[in-house]
C-alpha atoms as a PDB file:
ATOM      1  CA  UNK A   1     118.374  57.845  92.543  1.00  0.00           C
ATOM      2  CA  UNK A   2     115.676  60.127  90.903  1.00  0.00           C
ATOM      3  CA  UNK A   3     115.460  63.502  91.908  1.00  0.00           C
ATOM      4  CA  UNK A   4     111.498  64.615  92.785  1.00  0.00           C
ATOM      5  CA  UNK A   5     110.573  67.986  91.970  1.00  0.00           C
ATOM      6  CA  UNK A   6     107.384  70.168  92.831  1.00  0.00           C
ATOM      7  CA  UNK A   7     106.520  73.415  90.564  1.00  0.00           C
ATOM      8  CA  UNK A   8     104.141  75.162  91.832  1.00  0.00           C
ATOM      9  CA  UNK A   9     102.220  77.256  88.147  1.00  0.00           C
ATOM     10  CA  UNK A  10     103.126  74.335  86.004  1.00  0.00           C
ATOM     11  CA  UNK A  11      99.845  74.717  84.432  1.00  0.00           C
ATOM     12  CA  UNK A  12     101.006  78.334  83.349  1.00  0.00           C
ATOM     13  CA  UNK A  13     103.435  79.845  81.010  1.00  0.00           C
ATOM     14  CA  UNK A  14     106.733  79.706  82.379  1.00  0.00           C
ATOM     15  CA  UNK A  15     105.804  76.594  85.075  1.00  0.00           C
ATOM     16  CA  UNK A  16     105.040  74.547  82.412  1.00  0.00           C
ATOM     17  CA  UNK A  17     108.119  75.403  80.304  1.00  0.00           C
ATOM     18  CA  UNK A  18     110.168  74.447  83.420  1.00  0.00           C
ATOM     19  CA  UNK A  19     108.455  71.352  84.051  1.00  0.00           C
ATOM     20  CA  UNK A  20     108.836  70.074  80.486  1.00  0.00           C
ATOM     21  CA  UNK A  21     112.823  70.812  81.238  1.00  0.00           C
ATOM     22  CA  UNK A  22     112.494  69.108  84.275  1.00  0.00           C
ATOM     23  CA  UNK A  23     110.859  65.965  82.584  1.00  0.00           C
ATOM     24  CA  UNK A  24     113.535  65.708  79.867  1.00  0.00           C
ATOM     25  CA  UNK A  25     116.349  65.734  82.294  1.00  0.00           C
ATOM     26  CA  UNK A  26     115.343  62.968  84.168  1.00  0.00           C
ATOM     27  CA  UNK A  27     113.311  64.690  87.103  1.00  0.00           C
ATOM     28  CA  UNK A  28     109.937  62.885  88.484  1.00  0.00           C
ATOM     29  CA  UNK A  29     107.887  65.945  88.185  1.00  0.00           C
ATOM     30  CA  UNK A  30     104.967  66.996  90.374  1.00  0.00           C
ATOM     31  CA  UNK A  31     103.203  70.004  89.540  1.00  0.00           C
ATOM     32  CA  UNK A  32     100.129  72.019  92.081  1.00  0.00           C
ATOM     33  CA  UNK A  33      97.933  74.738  90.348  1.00  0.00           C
ATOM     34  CA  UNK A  34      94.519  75.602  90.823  1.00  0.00           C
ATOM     35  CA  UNK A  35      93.860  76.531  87.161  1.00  0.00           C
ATOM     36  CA  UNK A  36      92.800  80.308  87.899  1.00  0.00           C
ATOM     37  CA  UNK A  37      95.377  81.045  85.264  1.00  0.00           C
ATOM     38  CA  UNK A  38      96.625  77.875  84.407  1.00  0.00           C
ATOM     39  CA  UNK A  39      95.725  75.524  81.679  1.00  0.00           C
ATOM     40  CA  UNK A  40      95.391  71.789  82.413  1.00  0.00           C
ATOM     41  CA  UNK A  41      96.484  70.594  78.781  1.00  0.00           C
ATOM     42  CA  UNK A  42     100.048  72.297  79.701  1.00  0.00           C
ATOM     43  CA  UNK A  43     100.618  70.379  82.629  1.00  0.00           C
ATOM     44  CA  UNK A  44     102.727  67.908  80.474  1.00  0.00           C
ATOM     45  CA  UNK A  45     102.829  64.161  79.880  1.00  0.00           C
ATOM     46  CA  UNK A  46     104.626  61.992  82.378  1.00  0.00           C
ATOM     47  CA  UNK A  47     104.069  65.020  85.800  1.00  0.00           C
ATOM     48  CA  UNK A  48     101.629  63.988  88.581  1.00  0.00           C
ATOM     49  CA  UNK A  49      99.224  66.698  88.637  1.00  0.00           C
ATOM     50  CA  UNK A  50      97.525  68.336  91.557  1.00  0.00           C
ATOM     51  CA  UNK A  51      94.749  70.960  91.560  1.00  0.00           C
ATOM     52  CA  UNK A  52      95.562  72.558  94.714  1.00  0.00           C
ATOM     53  CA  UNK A  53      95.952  76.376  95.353  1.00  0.00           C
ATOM     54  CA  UNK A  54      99.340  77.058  96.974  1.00  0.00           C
ATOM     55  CA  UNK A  55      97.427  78.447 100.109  1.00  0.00           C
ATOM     56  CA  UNK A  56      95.556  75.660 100.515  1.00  0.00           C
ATOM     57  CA  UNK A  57      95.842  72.543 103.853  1.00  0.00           C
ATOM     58  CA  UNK A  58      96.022  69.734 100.580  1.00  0.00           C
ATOM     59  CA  UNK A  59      99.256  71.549  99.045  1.00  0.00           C
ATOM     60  CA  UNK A  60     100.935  72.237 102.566  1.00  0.00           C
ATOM     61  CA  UNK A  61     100.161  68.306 103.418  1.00  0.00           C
ATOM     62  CA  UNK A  62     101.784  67.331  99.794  1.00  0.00           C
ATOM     63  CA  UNK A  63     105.123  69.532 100.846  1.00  0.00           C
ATOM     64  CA  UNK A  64     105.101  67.669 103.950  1.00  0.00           C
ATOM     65  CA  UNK A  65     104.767  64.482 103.222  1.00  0.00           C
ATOM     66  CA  UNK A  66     106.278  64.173  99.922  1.00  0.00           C
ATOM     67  CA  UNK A  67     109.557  65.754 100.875  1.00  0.00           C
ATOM     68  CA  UNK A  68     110.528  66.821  97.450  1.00  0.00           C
ATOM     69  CA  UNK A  69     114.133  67.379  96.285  1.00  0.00           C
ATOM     70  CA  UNK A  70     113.418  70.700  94.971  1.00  0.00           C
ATOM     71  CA  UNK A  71     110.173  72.850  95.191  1.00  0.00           C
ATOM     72  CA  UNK A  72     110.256  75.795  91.898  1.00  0.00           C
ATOM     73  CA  UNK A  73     107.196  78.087  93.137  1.00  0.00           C
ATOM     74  CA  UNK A  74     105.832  80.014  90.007  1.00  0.00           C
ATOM     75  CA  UNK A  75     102.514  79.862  91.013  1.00  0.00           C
ATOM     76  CA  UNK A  76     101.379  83.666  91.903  1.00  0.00           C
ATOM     77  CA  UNK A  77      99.051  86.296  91.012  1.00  0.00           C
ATOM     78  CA  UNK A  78     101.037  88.256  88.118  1.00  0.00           C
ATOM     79  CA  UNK A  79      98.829  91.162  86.932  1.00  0.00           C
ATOM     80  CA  UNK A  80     100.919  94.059  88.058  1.00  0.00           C
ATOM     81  CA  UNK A  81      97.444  96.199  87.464  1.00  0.00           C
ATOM     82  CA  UNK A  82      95.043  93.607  89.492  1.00  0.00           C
ATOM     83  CA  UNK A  83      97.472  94.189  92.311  1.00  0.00           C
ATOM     84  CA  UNK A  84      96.814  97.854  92.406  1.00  0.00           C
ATOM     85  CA  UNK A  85      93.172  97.372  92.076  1.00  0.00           C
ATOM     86  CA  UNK A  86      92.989  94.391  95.056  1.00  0.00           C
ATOM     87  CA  UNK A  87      96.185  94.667  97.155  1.00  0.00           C
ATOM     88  CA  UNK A  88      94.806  92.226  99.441  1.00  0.00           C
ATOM     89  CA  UNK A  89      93.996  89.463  97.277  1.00  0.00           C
ATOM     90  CA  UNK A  90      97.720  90.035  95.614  1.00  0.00           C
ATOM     91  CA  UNK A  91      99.083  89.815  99.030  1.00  0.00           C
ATOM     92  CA  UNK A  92      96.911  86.678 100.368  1.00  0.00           C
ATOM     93  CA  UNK A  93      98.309  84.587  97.279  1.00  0.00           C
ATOM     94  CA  UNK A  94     101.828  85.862  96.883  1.00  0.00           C
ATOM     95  CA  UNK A  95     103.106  86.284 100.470  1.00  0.00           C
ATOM     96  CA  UNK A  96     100.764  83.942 102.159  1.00  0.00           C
ATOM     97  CA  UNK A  97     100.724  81.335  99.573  1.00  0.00           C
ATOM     98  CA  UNK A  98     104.274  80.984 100.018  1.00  0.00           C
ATOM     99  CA  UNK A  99     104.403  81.266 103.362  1.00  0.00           C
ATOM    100  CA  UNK A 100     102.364  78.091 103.207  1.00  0.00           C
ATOM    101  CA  UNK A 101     104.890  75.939 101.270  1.00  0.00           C
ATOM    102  CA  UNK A 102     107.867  77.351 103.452  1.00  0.00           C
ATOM    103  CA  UNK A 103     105.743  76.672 107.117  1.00  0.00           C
ATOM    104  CA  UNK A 104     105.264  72.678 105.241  1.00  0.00           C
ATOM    105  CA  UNK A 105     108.978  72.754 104.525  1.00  0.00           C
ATOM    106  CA  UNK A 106     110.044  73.808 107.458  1.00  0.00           C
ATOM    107  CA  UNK A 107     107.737  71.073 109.843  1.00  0.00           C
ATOM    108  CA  UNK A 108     109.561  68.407 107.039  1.00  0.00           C
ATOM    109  CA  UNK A 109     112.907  69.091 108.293  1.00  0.00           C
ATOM    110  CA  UNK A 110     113.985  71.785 105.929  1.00  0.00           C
ATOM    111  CA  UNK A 111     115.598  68.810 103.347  1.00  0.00           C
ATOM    112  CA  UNK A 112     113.699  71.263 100.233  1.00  0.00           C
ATOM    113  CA  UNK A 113     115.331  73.483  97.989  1.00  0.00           C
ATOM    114  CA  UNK A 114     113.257  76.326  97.402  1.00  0.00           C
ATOM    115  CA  UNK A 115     113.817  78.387  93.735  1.00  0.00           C
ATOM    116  CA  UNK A 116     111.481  81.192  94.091  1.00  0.00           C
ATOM    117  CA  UNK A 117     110.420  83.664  91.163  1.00  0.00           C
ATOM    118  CA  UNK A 118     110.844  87.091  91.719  1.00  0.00           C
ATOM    119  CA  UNK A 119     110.570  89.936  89.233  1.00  0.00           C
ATOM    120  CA  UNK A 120     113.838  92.505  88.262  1.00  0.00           C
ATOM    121  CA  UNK A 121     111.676  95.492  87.001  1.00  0.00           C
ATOM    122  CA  UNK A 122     109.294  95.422  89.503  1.00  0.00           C
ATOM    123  CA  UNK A 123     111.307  95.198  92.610  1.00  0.00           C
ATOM    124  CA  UNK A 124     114.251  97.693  91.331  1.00  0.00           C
ATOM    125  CA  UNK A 125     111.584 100.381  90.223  1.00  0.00           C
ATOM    126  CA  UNK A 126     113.146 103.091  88.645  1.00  0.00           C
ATOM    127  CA  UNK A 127     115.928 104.609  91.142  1.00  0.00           C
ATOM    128  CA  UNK A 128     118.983 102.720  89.579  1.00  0.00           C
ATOM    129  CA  UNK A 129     120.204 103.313  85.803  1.00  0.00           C
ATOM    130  CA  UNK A 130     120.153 100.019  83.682  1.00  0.00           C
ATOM    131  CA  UNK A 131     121.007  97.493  83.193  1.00  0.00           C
ATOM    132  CA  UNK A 132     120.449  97.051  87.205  1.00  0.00           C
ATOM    133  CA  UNK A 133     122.471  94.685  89.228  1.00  0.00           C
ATOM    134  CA  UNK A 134     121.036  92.787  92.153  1.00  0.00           C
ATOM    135  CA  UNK A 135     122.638  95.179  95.113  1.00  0.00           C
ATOM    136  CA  UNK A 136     120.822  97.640  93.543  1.00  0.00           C
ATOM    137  CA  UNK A 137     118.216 100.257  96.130  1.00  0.00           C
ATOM    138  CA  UNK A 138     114.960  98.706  95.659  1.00  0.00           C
ATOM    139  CA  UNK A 139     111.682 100.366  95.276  1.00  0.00           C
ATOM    140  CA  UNK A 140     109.133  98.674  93.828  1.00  0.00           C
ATOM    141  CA  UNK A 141     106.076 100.716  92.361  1.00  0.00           C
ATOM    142  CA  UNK A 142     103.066  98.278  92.572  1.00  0.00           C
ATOM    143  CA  UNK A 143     101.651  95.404  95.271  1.00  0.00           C
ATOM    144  CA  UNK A 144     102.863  93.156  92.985  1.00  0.00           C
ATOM    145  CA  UNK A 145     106.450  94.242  93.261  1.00  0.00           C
ATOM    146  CA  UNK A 146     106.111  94.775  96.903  1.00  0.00           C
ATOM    147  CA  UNK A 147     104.777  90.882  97.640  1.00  0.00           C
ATOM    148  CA  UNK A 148     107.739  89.554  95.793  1.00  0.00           C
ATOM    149  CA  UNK A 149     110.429  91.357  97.622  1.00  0.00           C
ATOM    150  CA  UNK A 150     108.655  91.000 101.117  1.00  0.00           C
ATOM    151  CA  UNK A 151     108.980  87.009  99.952  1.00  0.00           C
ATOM    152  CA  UNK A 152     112.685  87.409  99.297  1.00  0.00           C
ATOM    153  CA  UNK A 153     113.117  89.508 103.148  1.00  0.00           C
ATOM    154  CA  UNK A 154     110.867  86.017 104.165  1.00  0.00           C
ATOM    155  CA  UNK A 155     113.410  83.388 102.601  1.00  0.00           C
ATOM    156  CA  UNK A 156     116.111  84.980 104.444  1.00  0.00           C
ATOM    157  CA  UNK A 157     114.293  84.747 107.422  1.00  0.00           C
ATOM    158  CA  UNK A 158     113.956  80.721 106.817  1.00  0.00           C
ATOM    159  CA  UNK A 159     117.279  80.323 105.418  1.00  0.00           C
ATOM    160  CA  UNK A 160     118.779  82.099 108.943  1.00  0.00           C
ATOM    161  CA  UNK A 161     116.645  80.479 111.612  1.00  0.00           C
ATOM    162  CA  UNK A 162     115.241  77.305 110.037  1.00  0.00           C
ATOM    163  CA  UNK A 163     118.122  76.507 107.298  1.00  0.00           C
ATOM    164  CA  UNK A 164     115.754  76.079 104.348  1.00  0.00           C
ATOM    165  CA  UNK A 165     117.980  76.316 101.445  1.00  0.00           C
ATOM    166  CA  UNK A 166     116.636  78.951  99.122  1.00  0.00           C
ATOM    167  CA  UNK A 167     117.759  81.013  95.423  1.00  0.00           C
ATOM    168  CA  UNK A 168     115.738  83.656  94.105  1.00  0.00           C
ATOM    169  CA  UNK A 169     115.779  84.017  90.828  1.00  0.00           C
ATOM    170  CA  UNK A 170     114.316  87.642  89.525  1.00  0.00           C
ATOM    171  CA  UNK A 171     113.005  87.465  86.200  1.00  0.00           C
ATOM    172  CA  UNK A 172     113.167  89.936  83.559  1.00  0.00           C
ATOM    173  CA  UNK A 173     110.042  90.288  81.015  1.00  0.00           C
ATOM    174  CA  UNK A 174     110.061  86.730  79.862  1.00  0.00           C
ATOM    175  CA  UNK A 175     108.037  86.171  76.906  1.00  0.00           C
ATOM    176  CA  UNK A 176     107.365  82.437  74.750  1.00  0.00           C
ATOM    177  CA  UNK A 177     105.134  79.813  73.815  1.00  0.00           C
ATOM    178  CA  UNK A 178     102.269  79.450  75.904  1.00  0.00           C
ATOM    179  CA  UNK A 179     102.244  83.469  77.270  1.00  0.00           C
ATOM    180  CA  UNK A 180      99.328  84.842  78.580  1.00  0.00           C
ATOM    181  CA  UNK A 181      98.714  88.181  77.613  1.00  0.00           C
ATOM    182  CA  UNK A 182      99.205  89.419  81.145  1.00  0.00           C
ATOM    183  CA  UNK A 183     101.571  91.731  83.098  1.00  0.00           C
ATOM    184  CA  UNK A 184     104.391  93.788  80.747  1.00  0.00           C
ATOM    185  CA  UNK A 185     105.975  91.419  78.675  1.00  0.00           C
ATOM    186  CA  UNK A 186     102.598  90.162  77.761  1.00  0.00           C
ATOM    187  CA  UNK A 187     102.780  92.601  74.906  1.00  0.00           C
ATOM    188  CA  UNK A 188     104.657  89.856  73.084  1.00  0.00           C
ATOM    189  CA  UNK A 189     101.863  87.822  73.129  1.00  0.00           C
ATOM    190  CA  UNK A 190      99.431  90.798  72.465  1.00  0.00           C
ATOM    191  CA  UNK A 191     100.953  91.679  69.183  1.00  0.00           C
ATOM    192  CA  UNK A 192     101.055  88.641  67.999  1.00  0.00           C
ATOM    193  CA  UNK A 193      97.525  88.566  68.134  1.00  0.00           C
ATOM    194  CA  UNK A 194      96.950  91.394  66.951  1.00  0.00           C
ATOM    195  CA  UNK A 195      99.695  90.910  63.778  1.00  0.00           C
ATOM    196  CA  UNK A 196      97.458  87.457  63.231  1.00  0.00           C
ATOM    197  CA  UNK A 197      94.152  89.542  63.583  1.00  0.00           C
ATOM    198  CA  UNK A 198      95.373  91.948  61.483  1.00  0.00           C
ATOM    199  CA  UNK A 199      94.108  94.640  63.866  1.00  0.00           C
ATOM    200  CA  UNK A 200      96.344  97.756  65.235  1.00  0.00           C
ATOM    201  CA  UNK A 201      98.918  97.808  67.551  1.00  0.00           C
ATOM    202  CA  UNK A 202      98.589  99.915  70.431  1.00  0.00           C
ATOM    203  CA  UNK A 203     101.045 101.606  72.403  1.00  0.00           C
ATOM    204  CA  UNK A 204     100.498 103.871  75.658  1.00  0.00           C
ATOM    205  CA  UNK A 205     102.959 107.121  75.557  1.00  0.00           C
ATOM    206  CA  UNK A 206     105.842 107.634  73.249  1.00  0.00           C
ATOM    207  CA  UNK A 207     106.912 103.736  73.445  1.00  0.00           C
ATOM    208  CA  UNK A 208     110.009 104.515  74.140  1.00  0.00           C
ATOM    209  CA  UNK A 209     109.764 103.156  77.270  1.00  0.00           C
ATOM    210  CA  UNK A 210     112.339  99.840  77.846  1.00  0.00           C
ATOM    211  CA  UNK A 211     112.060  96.042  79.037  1.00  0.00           C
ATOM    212  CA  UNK A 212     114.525  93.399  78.812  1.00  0.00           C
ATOM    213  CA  UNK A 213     112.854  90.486  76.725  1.00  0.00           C
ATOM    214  CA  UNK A 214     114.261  86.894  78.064  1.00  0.00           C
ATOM    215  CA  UNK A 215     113.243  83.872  76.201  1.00  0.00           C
ATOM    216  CA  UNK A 216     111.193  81.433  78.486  1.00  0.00           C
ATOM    217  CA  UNK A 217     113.181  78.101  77.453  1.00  0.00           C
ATOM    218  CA  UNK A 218     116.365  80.008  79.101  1.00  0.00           C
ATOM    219  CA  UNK A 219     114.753  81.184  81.584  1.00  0.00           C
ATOM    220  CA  UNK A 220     113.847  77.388  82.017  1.00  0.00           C
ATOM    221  CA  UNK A 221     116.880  76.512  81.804  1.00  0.00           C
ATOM    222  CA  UNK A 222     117.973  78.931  84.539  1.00  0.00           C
ATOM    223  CA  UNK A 223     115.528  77.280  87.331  1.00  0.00           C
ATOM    224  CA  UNK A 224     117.178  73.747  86.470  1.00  0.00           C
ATOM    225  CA  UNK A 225     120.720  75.362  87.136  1.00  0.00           C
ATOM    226  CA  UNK A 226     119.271  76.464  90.501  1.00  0.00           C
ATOM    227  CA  UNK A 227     119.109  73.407  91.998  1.00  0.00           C
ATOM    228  CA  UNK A 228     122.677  72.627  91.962  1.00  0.00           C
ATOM    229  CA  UNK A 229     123.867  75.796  92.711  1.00  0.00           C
ATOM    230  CA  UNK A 230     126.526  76.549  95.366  1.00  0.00           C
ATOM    231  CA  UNK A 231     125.177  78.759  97.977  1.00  0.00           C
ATOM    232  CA  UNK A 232     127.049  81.453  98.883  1.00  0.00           C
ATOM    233  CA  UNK A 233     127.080  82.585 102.769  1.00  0.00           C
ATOM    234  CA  UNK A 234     123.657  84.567 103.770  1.00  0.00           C
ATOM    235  CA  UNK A 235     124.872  88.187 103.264  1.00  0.00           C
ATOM    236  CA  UNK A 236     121.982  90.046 103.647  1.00  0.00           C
ATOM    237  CA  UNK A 237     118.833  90.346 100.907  1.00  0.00           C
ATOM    238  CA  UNK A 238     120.582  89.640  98.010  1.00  0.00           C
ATOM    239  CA  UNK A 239     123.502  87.474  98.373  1.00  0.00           C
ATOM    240  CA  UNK A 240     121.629  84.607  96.950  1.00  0.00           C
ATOM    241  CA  UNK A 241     119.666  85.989  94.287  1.00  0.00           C
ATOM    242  CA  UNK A 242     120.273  85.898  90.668  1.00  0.00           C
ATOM    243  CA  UNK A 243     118.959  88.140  87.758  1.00  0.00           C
ATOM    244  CA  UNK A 244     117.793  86.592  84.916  1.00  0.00           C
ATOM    245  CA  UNK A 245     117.487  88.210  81.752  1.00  0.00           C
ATOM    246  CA  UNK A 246     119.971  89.755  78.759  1.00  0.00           C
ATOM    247  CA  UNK A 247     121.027  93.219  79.715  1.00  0.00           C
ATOM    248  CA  UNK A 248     119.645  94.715  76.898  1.00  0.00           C
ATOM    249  CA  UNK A 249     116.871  97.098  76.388  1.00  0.00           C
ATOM    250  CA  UNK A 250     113.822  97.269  73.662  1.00  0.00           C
ATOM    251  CA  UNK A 251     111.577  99.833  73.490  1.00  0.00           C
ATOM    252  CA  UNK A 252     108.427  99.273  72.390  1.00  0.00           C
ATOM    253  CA  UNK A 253     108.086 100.799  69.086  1.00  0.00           C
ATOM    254  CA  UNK A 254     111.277  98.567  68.305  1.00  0.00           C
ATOM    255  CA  UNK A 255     109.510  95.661  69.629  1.00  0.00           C
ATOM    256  CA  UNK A 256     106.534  96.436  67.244  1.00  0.00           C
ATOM    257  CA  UNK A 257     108.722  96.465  64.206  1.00  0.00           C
ATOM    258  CA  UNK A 258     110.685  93.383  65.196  1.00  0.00           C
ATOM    259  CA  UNK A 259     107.610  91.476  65.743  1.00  0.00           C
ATOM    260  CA  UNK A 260     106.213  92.871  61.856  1.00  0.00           C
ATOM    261  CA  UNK A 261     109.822  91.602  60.475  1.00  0.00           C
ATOM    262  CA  UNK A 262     109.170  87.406  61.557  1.00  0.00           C
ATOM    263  CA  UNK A 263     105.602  88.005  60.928  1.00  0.00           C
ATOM    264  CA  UNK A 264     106.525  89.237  57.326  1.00  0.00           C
ATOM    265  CA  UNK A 265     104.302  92.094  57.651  1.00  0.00           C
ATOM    266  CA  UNK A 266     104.093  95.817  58.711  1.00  0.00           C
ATOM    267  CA  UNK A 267     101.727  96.157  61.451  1.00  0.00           C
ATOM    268  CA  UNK A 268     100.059  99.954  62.024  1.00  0.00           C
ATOM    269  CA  UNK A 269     100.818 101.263  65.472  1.00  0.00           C
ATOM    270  CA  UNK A 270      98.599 103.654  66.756  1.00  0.00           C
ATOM    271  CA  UNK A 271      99.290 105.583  70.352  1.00  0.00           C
ATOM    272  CA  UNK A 272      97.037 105.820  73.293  1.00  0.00           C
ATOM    273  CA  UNK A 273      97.803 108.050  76.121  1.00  0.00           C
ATOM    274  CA  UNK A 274     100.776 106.762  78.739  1.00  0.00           C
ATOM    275  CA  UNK A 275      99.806 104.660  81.730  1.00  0.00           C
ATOM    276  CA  UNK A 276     100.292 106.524  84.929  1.00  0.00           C
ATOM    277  CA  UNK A 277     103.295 105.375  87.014  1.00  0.00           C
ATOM    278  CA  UNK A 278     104.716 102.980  84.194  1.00  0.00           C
ATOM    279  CA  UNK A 279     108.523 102.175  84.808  1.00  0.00           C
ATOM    280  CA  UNK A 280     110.541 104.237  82.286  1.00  0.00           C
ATOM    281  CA  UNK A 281     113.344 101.826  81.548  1.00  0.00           C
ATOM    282  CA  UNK A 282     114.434  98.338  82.880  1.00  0.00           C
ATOM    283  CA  UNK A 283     116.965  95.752  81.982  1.00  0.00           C
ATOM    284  CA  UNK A 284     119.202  93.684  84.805  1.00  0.00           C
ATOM    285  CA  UNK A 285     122.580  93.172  84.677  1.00  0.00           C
ATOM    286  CA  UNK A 286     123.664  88.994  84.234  1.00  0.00           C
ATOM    287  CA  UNK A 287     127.046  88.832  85.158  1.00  0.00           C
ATOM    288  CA  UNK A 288     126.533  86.861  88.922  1.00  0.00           C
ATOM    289  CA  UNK A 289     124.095  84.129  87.325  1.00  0.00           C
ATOM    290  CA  UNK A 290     127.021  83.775  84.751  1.00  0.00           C
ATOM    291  CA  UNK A 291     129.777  83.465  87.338  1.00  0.00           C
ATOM    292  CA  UNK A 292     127.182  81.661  90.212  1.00  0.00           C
ATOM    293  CA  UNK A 293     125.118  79.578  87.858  1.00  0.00           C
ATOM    294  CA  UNK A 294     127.049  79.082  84.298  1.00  0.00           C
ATOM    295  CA  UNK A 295     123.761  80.912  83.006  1.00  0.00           C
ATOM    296  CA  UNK A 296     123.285  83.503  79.939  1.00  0.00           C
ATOM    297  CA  UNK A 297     120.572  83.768  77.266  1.00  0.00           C
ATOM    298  CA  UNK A 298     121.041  81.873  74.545  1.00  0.00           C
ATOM    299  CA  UNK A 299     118.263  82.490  72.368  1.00  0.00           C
ATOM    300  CA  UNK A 300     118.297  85.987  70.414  1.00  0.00           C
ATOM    301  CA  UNK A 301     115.403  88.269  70.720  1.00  0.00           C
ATOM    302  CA  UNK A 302     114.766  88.091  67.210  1.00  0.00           C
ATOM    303  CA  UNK A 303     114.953  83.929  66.845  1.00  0.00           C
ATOM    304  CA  UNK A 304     113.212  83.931  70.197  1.00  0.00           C
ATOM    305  CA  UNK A 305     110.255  86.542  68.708  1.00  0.00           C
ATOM    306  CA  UNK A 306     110.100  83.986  65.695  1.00  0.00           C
ATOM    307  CA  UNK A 307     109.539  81.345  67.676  1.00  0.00           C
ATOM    308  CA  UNK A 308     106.672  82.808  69.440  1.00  0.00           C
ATOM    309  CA  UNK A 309     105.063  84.276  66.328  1.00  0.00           C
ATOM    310  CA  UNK A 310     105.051  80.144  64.665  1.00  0.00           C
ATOM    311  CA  UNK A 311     103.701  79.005  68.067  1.00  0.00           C
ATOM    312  CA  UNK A 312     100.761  81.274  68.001  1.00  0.00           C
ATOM    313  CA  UNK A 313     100.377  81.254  64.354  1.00  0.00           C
ATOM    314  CA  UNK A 314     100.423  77.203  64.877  1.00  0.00           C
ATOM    315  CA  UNK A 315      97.330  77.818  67.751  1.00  0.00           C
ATOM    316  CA  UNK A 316      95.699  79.480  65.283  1.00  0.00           C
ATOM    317  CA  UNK A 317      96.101  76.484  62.916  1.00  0.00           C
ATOM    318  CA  UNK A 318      95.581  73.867  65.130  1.00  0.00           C
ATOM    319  CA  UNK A 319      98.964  72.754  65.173  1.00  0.00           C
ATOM    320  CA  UNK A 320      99.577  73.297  68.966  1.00  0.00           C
ATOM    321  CA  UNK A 321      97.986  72.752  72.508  1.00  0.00           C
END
């Protein structure tokens, strides 16, 4: 029997990634975004497409009726800077959005798997040493971070009292095909522009500051994994989240160079003053989504960078949508 899944974002960047996956594996694919962000021409061939924001009567009804196998929510506001500016609107999409798809789960019987994306950096903050794992003290320095982890405290609530099955899975800076230049590892997509526009790089503060750079297709790859994964008993926030990313950390100025090397030239950085409050360093640690999920990265930064660069060289050219 075909398994039905909903993705919430499949119009964006990493949605749409997962929903291609989804598609090639055999999935019947349903995807609800309201376009704010995402782009209709990414919502790919063969997925029933609904433009419905995730807060909205028309998406809890679809959750309720349609009683999907799995339900990946990407959809969210992601501008870590937008949530400082309008906490409220950050909050109304990504903690009562999502409370509207678990409430519709929850009156269907509670039959939906629920993958959630949550963020490493921006839940861990900066009071652990990295690579962090996910035990790790939390303290998460924007609205952004704080919506995602109140979501996590919410799907243990629901997994507890209602028995909806859910896995958090907490991203590290994923960067790809398709990236919007928003949030911290939009600076992929930024200097590839900027490479292509031949036009300066800029970097705020030293940039020596770290990310861990996972490549969207595994990260893709990770939210498929998710739906087969054995749940482990509910032992408190984290027991059934995973990290997602490579354990390894780039600093920016290395991240400028690497992006000149597959771009075959030397791009000229120039430094602006540092962003108040910016994390220092981040990277997560992998080693329970190997053991849990059979997940690691396999695509190198460098042969993931390339393949970034070609897609938005390809825009460029005409040669993608």
């Amino acid at each position: 029997m075909t398994r039905r899944a909903l993705v919430t974002g499949g119009a964006g960047f990493i949605g749409s990634h997962v929903a291609d996956l989804l598609l090639a594996t055999g999935y019947e694919v349903s995807v609800v975004d309201d376009l704010s962000s995402g782009k209709r021409e990414q919502v790919p061939e063969g997925a029933s497409f609904h433009e419905l924001s995730i807060s909205s009567d028309g998406a809890a009804a679809l959750v309720r009726e349609s009683r999907f196998d799995v339900l990946y929510h990407l959809a969210a506001q992601i501008d870590v800077r937008k949530s400082v500016v309008d906490p409220r609107y950050d909050a109304r999409v990504n903690i009562d959005g999502t409370l509207n798809l678990l409430e519709a789960i929850r009156c269907a019987g509670a039959g939906t798997r629920f993958v959630f994306s949550s963020t490493g950096g921006a839940v861990y903050g900066d009071l652990a040493e990295p690579p962090t794992a996910e035990d790790a003290p939390k303290n998460p320095q924007s609205p952004y971070g704080t919506a995602k982890l109140s979501v996590e405290y919410y799907l243990g609530y629901y997994a507890r009292i209602h028995g909806v099955e859910a896995v958090t899975l907490r991203y590290a800076n994923v960067y790809g095909p398709r990236q919007d230049p928003h949030g911290e590892a939009g600076v992929v997509s930024i200097f590839c522009n900027k490479i292509l526009d031949e036009k300066s790089l800029i970097v705020y503060g030293d940039g020596r500051q770290t990310r861990d750079y996972v490549y969207v297709g595994d990260v893709a790859r990770a939210n498929l994994l998710a739906a087969d994964v054995a749940l482990p008993p509910l032992d408190g926030l984290d027991s059934r989240s995973f990290n997602i990313g490579t354990s390894v950390e780039t600093d920016v100025l290395e991240l400028a160079r690497l992006i000149g090397d597959v771009a075959g030239r030397r791009p000229d950085v120039q430094h602006a003053a540092a962003r108040p409050g910016e994390q220092r360093r981040s990277a997560v640690q992998i080693a329970r989504a190997e053991r849990g999920m059979g997940w690691r990265p396999q695509t190198t930064l460098v042969e993931g960078l390339r393949r970034t660069f070609e897609w938005f060289s390809g825009l460029r050219e005409g040669r993608n949508a």
